[in-house]
N, C-alpha and C. Protein backbone atom coordinates (compact mmCIF):
# COMPACT_ATOMS: atom_id res chain seq x y z
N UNK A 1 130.09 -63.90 67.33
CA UNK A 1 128.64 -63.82 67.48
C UNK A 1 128.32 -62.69 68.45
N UNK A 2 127.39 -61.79 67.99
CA UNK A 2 126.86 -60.83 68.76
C UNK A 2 126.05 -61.26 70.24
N UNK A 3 126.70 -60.62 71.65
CA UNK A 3 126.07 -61.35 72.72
C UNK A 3 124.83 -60.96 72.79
N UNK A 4 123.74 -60.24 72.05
CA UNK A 4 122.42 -60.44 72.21
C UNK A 4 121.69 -61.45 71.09
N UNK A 5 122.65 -62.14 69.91
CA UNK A 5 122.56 -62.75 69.34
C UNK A 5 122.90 -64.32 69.58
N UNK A 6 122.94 -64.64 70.98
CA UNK A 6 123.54 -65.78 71.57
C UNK A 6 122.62 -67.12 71.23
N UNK A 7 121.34 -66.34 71.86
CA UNK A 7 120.44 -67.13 72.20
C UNK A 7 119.59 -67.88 70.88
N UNK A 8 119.53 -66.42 70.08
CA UNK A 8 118.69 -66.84 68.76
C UNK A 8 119.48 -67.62 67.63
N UNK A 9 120.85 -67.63 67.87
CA UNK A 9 121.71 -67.92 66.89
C UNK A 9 121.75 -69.39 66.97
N UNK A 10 121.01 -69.72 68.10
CA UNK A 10 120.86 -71.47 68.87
C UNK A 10 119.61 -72.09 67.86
N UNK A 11 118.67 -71.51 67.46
CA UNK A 11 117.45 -71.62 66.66
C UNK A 11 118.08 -72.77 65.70
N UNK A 12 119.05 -72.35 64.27
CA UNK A 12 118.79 -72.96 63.49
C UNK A 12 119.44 -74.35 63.71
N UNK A 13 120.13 -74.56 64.95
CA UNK A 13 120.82 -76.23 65.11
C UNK A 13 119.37 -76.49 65.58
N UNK A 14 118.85 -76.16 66.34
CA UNK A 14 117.73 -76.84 67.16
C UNK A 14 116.74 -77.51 66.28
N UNK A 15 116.30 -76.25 65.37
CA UNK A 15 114.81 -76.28 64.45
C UNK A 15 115.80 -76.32 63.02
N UNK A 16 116.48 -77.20 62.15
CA UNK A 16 117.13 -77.08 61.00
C UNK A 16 116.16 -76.81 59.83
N UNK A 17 114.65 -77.35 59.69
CA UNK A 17 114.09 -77.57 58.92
C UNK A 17 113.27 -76.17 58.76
N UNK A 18 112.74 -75.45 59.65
CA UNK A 18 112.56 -74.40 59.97
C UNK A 18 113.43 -72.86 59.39
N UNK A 19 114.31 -73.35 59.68
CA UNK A 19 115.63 -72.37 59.82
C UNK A 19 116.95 -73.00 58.66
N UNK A 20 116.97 -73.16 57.44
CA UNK A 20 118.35 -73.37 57.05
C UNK A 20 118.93 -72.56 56.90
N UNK A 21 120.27 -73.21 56.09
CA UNK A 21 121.14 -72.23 55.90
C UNK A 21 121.09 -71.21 54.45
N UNK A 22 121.42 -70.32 54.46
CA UNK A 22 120.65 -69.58 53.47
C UNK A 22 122.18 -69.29 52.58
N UNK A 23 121.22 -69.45 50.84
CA UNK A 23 122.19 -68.87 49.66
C UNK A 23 122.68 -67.42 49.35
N UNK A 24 123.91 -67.01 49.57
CA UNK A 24 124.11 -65.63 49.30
C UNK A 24 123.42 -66.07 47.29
N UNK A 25 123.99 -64.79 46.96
CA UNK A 25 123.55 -64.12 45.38
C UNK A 25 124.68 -65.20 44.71
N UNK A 26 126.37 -65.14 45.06
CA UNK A 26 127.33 -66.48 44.65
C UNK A 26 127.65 -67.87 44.82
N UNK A 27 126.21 -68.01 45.71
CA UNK A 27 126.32 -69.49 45.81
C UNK A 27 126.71 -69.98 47.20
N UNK A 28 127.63 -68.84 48.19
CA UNK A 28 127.74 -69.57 49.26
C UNK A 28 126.66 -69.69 50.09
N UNK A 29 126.62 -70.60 50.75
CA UNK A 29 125.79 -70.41 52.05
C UNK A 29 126.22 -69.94 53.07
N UNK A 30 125.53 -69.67 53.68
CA UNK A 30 125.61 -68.83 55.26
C UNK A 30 124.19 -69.55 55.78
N UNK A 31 124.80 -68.71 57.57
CA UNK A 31 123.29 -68.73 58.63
C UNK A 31 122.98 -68.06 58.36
N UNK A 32 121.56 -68.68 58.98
CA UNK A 32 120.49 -67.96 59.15
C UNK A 32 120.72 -66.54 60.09
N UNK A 33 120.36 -65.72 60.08
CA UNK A 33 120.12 -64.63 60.68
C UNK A 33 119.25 -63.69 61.23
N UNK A 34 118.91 -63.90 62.42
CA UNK A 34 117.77 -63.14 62.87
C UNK A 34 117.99 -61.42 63.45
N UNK A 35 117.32 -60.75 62.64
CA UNK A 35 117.43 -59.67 62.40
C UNK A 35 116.19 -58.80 63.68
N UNK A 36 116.52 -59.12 64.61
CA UNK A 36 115.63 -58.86 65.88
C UNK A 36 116.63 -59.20 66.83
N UNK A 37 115.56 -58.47 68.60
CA UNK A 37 116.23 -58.76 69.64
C UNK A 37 116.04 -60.34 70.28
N UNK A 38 116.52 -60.39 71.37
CA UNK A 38 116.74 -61.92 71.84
C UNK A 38 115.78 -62.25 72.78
N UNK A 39 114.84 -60.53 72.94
CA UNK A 39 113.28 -60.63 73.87
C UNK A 39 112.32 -61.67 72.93
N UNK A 40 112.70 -61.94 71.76
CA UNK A 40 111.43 -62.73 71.00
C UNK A 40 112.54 -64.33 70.80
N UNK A 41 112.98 -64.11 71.48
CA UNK A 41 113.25 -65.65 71.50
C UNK A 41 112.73 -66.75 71.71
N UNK A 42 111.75 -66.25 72.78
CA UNK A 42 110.72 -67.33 73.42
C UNK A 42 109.20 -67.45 72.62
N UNK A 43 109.22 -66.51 71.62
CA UNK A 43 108.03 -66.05 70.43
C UNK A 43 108.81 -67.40 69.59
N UNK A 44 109.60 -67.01 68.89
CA UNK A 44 110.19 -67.30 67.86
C UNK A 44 110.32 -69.53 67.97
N UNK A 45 111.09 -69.82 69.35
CA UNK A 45 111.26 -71.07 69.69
C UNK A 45 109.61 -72.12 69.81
N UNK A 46 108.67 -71.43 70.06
CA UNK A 46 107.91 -71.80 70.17
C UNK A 46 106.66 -71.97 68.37
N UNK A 47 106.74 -70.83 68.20
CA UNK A 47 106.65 -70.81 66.31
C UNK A 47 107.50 -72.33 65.36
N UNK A 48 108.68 -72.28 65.99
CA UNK A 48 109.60 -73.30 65.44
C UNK A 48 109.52 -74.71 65.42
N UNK A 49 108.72 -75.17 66.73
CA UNK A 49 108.29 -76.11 66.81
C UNK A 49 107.03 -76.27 66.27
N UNK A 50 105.87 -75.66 66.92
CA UNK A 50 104.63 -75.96 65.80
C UNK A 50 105.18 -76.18 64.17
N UNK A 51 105.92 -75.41 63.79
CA UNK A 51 106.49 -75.37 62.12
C UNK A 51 106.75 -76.90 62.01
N UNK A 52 107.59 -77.49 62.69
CA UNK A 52 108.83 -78.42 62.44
C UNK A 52 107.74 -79.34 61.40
N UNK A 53 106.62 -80.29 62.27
CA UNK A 53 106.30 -81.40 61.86
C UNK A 53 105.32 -80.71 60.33
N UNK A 54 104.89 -79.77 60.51
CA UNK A 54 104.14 -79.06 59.02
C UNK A 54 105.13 -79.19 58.09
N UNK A 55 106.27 -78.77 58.05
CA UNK A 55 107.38 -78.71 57.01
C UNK A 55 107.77 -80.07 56.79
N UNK A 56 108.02 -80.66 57.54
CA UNK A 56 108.38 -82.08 57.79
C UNK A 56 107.33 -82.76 56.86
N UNK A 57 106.00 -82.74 57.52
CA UNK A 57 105.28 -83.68 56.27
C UNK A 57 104.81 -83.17 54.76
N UNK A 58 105.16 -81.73 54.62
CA UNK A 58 105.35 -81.41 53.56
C UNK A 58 105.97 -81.56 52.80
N UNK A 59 107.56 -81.83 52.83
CA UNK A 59 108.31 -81.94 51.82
C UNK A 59 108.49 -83.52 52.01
N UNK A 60 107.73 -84.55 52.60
CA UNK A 60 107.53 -85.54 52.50
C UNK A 60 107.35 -86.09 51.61
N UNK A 61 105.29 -85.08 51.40
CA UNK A 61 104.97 -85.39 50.24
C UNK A 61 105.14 -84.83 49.18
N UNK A 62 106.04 -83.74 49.37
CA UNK A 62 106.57 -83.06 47.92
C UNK A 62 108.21 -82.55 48.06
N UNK A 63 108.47 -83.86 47.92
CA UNK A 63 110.04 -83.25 48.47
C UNK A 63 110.96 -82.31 47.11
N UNK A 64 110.10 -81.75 46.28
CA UNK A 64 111.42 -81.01 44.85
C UNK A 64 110.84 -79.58 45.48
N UNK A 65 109.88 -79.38 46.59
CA UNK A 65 109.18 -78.28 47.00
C UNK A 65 110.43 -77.74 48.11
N UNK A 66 110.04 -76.50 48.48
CA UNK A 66 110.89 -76.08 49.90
C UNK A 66 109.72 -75.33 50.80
N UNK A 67 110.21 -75.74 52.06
CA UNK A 67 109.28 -74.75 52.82
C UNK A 67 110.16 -74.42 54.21
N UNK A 68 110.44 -73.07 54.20
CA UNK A 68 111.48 -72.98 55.49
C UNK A 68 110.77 -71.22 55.69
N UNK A 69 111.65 -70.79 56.73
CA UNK A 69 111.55 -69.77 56.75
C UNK A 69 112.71 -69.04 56.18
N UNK A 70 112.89 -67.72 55.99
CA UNK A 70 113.84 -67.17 55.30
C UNK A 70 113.93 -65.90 55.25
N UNK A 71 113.33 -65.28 56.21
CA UNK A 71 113.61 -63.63 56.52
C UNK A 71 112.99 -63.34 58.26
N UNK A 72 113.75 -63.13 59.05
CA UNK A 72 113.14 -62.57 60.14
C UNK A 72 113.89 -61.48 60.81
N UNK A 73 112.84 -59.96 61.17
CA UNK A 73 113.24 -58.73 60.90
C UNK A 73 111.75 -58.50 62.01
N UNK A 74 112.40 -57.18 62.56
CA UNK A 74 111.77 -56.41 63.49
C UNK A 74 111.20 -55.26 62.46
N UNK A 75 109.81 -54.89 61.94
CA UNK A 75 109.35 -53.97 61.09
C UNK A 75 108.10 -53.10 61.94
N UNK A 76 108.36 -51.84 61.88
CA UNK A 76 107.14 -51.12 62.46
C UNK A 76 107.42 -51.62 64.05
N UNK A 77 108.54 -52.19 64.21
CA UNK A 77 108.00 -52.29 65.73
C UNK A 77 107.95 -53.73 66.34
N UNK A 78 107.14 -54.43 65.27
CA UNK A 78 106.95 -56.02 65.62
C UNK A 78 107.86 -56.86 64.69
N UNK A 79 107.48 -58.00 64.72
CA UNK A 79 108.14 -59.00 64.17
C UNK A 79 107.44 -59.18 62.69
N UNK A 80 108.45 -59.12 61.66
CA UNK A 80 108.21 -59.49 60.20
C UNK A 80 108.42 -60.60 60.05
N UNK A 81 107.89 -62.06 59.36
CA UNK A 81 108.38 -63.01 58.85
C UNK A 81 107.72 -63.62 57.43
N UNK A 82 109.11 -63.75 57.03
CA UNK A 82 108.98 -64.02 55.49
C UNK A 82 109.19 -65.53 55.27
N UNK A 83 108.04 -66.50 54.35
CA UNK A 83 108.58 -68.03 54.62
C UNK A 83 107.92 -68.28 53.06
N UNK A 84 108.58 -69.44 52.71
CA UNK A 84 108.14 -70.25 51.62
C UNK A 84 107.27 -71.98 52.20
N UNK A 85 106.42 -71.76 51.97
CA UNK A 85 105.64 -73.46 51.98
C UNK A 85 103.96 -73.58 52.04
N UNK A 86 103.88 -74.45 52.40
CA UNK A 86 102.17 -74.62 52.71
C UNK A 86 101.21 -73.63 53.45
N UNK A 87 100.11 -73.39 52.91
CA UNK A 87 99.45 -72.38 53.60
C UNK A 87 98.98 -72.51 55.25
N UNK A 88 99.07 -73.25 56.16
CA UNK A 88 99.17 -74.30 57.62
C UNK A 88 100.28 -73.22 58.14
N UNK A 89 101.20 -73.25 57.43
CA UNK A 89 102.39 -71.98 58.08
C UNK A 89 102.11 -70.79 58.47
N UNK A 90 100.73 -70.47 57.82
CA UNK A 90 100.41 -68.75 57.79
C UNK A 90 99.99 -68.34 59.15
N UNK A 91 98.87 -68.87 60.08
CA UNK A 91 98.64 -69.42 61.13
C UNK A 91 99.23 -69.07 62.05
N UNK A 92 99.90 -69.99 62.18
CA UNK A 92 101.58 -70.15 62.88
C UNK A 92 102.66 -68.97 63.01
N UNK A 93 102.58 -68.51 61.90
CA UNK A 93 103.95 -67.48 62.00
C UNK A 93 103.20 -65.83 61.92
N UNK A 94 101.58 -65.82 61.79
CA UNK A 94 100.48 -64.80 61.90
C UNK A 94 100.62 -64.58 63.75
N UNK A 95 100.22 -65.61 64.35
CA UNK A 95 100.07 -65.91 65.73
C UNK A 95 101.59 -65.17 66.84
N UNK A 96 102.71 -65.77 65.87
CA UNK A 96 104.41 -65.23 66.26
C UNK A 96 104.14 -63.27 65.64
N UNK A 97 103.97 -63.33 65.24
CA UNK A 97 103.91 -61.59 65.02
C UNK A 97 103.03 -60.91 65.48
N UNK A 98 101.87 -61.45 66.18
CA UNK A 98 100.89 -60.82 66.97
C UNK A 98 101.71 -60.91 68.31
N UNK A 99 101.74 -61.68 68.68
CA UNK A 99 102.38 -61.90 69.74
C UNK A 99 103.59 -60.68 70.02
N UNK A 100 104.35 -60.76 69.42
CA UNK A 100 105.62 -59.36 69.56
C UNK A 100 104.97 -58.02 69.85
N UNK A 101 103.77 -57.98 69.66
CA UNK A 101 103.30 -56.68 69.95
C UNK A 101 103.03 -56.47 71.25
N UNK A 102 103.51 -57.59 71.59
CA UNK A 102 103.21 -57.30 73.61
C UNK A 102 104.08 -57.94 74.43
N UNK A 103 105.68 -58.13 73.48
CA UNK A 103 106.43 -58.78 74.31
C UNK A 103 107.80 -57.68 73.95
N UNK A 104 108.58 -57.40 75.48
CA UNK A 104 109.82 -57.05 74.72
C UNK A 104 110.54 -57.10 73.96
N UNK A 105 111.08 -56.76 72.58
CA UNK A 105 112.19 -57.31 71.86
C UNK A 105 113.55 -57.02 72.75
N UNK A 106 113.99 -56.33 73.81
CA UNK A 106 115.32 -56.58 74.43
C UNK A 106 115.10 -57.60 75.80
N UNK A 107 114.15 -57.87 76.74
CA UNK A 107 114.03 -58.67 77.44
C UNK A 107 113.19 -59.95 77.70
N UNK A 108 111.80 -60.18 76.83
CA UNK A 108 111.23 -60.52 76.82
C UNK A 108 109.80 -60.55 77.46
N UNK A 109 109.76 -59.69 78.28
CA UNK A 109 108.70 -59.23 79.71
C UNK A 109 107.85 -58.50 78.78
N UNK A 110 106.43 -58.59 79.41
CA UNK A 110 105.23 -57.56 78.74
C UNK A 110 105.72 -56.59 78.07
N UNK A 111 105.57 -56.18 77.00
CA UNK A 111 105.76 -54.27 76.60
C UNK A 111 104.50 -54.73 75.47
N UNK A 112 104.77 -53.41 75.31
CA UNK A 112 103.25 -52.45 74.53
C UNK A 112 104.19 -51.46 73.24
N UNK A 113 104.32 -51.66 72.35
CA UNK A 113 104.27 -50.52 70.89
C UNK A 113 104.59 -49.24 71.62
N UNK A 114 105.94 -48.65 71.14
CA UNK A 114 106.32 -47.54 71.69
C UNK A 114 106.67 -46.58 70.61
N UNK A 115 107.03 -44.77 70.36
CA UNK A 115 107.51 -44.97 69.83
C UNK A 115 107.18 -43.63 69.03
N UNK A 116 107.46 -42.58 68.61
CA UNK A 116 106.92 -41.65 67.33
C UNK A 116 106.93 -42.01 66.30
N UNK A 117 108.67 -41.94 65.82
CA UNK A 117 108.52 -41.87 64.41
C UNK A 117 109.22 -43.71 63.97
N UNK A 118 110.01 -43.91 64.88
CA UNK A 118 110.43 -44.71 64.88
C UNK A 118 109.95 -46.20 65.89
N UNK A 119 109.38 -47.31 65.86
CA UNK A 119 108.27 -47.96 66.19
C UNK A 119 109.17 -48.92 67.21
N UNK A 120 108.65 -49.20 68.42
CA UNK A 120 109.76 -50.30 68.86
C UNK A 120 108.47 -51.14 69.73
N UNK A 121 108.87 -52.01 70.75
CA UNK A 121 108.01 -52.76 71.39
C UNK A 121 108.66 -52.68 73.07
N UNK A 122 108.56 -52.61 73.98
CA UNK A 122 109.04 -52.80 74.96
C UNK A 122 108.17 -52.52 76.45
N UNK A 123 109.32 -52.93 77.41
CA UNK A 123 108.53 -53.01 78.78
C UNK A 123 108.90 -51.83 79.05
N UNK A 124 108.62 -51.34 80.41
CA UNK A 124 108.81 -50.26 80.64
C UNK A 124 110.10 -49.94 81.04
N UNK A 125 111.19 -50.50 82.24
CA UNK A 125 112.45 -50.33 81.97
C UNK A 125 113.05 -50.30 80.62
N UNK A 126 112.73 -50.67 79.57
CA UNK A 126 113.38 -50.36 78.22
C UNK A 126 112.91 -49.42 77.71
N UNK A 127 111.86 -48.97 77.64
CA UNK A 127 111.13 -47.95 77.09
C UNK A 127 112.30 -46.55 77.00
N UNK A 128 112.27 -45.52 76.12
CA UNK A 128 113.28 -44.69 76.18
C UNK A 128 112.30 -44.05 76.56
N UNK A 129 113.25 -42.76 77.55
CA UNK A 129 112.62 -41.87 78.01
C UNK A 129 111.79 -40.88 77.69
N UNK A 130 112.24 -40.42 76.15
CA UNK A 130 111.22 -39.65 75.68
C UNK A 130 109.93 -40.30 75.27
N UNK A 131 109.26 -41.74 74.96
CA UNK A 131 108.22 -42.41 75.30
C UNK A 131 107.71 -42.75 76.13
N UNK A 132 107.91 -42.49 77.59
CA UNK A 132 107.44 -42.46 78.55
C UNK A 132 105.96 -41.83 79.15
């Protein structure tokens, strides 16, 4: 496991319903994989819980349904997330990607959209120098 991947890689035991395990193209499964830094960890853990009990009474009442998440990726800078389920989720995981736009993805501390061509988010110790 990648050591900036420590923290987030903790997500899918915590939040299972949220986070499963995902089908390659042959059938195996694998983890989940978060395709971001470990600064949105505290974005992401908090998204996970609001989710839990929405998913939860969703496939309650429609259990041949799925509703999880299933893509999360740093795009433009912020946080992308891709999910299958009830529209209650949109909300929720709208709120987690606003949010990244003002939190570090390597530490978690304030940052602000950095960036020319290539888009990142960070505080100012992370910030690269030529964005300064």
């Amino acid at each position: 496991m990648d050591k900036d991947q420590s923290k987030l890689a903790t997500l899918p035991d915590l939040f299972p319903l949220v986070f499963p395990p995902l089908m390659g193209a042959s059938g195996e499964e694998y983890s989940f994989y978060f395709s971001c830094g470990e600064g949105w960890y505290t974005i992401l853990y908090e998204m996970a819980e609001k989710l839990t009990p929405i998913i939860r009474a969703y496939l309650k009442k429609y259990p041949e349904s799925s509703a999880s998440i299933h893509d999360i990726k740093e795009k433009y800078g912020t946080l992308s997330i891709h999910y299958t389920g009830p529209i209650e989720m949109d909300k929720i995981i709208s709120v987690a990607e606003d949010q990244s736009a003002e939190i570090c993805e390597i530490c978690g501390k304030r940052g602000s959209l950095r960036g020319k061509s290539w888009y990142y988010v960070a505080c100012y110790s992370h910030t690269k120098v030529r964005d300064r």
